[in-house]
PDB file of N, CA and C in Angstrom:
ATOM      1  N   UNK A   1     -32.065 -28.473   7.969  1.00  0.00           N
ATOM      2  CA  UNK A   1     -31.378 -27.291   7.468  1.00  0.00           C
ATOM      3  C   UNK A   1     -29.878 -27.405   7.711  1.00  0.00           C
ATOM      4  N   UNK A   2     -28.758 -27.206   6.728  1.00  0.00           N
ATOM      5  CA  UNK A   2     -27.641 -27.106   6.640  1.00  0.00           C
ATOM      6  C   UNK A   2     -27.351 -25.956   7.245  1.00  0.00           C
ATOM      7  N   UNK A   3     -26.435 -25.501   7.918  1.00  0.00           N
ATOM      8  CA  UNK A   3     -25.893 -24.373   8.350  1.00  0.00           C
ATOM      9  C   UNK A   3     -24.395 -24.129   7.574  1.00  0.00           C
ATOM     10  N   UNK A   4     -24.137 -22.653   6.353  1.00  0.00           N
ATOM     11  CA  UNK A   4     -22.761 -22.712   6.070  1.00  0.00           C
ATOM     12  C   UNK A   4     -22.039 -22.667   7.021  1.00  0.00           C
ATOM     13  N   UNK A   5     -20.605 -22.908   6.614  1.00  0.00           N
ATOM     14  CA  UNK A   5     -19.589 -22.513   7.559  1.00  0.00           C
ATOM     15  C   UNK A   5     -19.273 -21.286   7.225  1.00  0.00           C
ATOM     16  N   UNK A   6     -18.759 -20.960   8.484  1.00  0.00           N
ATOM     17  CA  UNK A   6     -18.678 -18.902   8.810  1.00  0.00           C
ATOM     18  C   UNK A   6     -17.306 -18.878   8.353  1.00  0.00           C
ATOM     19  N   UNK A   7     -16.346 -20.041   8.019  1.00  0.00           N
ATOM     20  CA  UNK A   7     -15.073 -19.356   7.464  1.00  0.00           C
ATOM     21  C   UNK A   7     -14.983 -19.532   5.946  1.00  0.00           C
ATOM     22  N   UNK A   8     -16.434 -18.810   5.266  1.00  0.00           N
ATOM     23  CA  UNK A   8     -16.142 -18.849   3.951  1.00  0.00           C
ATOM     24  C   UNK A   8     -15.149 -17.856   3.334  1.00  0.00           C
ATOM     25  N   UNK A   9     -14.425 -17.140   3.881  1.00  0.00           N
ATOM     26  CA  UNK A   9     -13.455 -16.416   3.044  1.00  0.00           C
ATOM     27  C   UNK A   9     -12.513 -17.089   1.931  1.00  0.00           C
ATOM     28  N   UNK A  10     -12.463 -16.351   0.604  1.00  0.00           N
ATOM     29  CA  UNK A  10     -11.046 -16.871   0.491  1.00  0.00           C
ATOM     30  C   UNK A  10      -9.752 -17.403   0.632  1.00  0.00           C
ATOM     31  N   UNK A  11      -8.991 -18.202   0.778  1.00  0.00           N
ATOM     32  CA  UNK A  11      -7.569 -18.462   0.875  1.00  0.00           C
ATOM     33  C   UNK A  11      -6.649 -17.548   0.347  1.00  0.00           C
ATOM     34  N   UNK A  12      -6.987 -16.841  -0.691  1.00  0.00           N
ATOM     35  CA  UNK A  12      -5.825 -15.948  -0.751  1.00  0.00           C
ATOM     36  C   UNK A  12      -6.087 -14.347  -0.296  1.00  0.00           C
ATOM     37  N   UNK A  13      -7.285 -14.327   1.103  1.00  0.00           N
ATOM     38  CA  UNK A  13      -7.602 -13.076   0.986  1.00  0.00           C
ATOM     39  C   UNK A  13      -6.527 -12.236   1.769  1.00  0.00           C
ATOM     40  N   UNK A  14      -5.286 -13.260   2.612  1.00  0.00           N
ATOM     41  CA  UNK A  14      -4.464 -13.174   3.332  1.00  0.00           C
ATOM     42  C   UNK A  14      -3.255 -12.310   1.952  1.00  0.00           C
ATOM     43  N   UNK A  15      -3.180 -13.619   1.397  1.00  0.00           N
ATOM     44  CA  UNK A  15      -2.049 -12.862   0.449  1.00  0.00           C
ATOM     45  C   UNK A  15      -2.173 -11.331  -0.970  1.00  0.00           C
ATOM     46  N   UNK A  16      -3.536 -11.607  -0.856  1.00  0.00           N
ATOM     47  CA  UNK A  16      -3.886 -10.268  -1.776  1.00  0.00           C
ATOM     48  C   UNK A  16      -3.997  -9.062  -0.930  1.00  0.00           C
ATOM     49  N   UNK A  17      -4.362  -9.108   0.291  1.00  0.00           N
ATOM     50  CA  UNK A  17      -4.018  -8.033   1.143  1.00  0.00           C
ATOM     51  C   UNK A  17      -2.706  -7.485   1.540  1.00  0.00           C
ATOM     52  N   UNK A  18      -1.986  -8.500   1.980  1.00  0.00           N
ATOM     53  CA  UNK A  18      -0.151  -8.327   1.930  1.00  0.00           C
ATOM     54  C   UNK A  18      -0.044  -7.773   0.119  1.00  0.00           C
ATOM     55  N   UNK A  19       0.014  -8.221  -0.374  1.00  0.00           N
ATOM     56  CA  UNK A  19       0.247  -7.169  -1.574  1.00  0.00           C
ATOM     57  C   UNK A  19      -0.136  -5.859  -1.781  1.00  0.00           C
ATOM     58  N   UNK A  20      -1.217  -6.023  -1.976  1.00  0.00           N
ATOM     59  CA  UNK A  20      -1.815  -4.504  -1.460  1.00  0.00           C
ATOM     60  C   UNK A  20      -1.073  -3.570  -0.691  1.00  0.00           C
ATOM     61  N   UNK A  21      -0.882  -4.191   0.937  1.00  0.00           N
ATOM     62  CA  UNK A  21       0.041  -3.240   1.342  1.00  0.00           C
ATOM     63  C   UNK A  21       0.889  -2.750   0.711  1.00  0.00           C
ATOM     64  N   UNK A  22       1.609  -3.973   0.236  1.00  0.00           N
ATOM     65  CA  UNK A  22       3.002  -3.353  -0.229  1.00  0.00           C
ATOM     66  C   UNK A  22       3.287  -2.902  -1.483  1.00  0.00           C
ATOM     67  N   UNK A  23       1.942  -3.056  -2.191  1.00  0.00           N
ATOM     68  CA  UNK A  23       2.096  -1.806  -3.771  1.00  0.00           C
ATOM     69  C   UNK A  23       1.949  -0.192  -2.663  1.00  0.00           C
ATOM     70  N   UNK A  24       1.013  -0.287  -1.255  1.00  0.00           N
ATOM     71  CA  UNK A  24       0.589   0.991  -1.288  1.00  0.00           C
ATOM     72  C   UNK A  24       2.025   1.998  -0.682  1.00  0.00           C
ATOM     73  N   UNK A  25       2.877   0.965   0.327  1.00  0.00           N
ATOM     74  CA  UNK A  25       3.979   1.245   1.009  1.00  0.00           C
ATOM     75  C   UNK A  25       4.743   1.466  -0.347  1.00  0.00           C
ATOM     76  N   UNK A  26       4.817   0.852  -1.569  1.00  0.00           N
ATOM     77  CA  UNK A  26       5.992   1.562  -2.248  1.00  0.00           C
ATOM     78  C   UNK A  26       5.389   2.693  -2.671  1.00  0.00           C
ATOM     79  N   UNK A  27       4.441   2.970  -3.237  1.00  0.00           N
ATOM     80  CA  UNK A  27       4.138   4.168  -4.045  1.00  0.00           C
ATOM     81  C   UNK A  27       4.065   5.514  -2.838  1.00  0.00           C
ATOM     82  N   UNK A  28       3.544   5.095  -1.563  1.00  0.00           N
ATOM     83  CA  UNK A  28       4.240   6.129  -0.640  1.00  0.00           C
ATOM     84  C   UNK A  28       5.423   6.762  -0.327  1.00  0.00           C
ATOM     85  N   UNK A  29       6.178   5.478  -0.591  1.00  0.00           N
ATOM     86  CA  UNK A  29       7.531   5.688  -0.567  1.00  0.00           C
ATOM     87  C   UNK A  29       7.862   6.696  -1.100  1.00  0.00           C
ATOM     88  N   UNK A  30       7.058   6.272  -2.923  1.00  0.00           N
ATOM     89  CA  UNK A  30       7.874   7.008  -4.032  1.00  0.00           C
ATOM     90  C   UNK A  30       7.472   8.359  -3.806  1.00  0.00           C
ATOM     91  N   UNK A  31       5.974   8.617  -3.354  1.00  0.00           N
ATOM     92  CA  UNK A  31       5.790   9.950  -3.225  1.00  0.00           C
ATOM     93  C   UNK A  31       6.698  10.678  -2.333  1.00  0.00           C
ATOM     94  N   UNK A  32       6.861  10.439  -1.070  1.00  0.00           N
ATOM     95  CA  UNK A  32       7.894  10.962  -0.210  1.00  0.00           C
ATOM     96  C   UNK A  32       8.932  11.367  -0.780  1.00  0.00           C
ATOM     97  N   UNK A  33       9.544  10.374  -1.715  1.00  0.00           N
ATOM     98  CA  UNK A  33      10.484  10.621  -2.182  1.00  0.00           C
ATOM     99  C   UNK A  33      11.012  11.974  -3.103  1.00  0.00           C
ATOM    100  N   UNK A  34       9.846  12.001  -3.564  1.00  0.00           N
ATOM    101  CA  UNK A  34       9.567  12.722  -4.758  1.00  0.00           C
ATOM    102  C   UNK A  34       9.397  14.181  -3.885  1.00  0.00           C
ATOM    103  N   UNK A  35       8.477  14.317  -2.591  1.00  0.00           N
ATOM    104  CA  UNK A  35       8.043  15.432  -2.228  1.00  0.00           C
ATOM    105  C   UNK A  35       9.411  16.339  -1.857  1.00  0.00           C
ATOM    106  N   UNK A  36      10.338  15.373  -1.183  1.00  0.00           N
ATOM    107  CA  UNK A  36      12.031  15.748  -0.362  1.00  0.00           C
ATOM    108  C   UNK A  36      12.253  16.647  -1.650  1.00  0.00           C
ATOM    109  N   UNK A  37      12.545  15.464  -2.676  1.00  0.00           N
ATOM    110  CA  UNK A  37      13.703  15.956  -3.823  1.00  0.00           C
ATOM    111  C   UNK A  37      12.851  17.372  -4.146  1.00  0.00           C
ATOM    112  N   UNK A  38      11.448  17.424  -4.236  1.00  0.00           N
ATOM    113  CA  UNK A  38      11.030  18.673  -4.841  1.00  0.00           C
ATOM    114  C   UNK A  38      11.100  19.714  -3.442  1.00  0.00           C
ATOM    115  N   UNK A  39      11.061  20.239  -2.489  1.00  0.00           N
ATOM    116  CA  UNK A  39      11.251  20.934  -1.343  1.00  0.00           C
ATOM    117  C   UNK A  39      12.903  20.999  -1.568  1.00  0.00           C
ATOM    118  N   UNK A  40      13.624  19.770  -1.516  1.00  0.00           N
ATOM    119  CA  UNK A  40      15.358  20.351  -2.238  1.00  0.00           C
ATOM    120  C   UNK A  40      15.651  21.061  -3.382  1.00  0.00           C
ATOM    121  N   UNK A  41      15.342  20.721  -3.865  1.00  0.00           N
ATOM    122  CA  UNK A  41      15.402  21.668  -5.318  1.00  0.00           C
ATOM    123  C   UNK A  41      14.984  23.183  -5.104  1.00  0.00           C
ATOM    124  N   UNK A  42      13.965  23.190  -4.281  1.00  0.00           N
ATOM    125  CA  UNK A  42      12.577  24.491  -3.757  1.00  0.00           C
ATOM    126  C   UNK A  42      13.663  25.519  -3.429  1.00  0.00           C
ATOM    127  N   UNK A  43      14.564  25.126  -2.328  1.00  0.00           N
ATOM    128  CA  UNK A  43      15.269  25.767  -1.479  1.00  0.00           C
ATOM    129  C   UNK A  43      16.381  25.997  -1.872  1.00  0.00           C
ATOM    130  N   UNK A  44      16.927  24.817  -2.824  1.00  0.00           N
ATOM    131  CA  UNK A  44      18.134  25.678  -3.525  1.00  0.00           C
ATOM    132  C   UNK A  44      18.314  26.836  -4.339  1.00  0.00           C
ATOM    133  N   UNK A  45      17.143  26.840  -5.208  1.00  0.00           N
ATOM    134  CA  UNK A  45      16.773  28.330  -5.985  1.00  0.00           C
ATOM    135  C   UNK A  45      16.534  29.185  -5.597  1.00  0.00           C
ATOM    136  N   UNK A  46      16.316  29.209  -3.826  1.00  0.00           N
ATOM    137  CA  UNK A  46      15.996  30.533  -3.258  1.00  0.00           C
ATOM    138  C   UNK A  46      17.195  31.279  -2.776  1.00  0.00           C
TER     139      UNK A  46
END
């Protein structure tokens, strides 16, 4: 009986995860961004 090897992962499961992060870190960003400018705007009309 062959035994697989236990490091069958991908090679790029390293770099598709780093991406990931960093689509999720920008679109957080953008939301933040977005939430400020709308709470600024909020408060100036009052």
């Amino acid at each position: 009986m062959e035994k697989k090897p236990r490091n069958s992962k991908p090679a790029k499961a390293p770099e598709s995860r780093e991406e990931r992060l960093k689509q999720a870190l920008k679109a957080n960003l953008a939301r933040r961004k977005a939430q400020a400018k709308a709470r600024k705007s909020g408060e100036e009309r009052e």
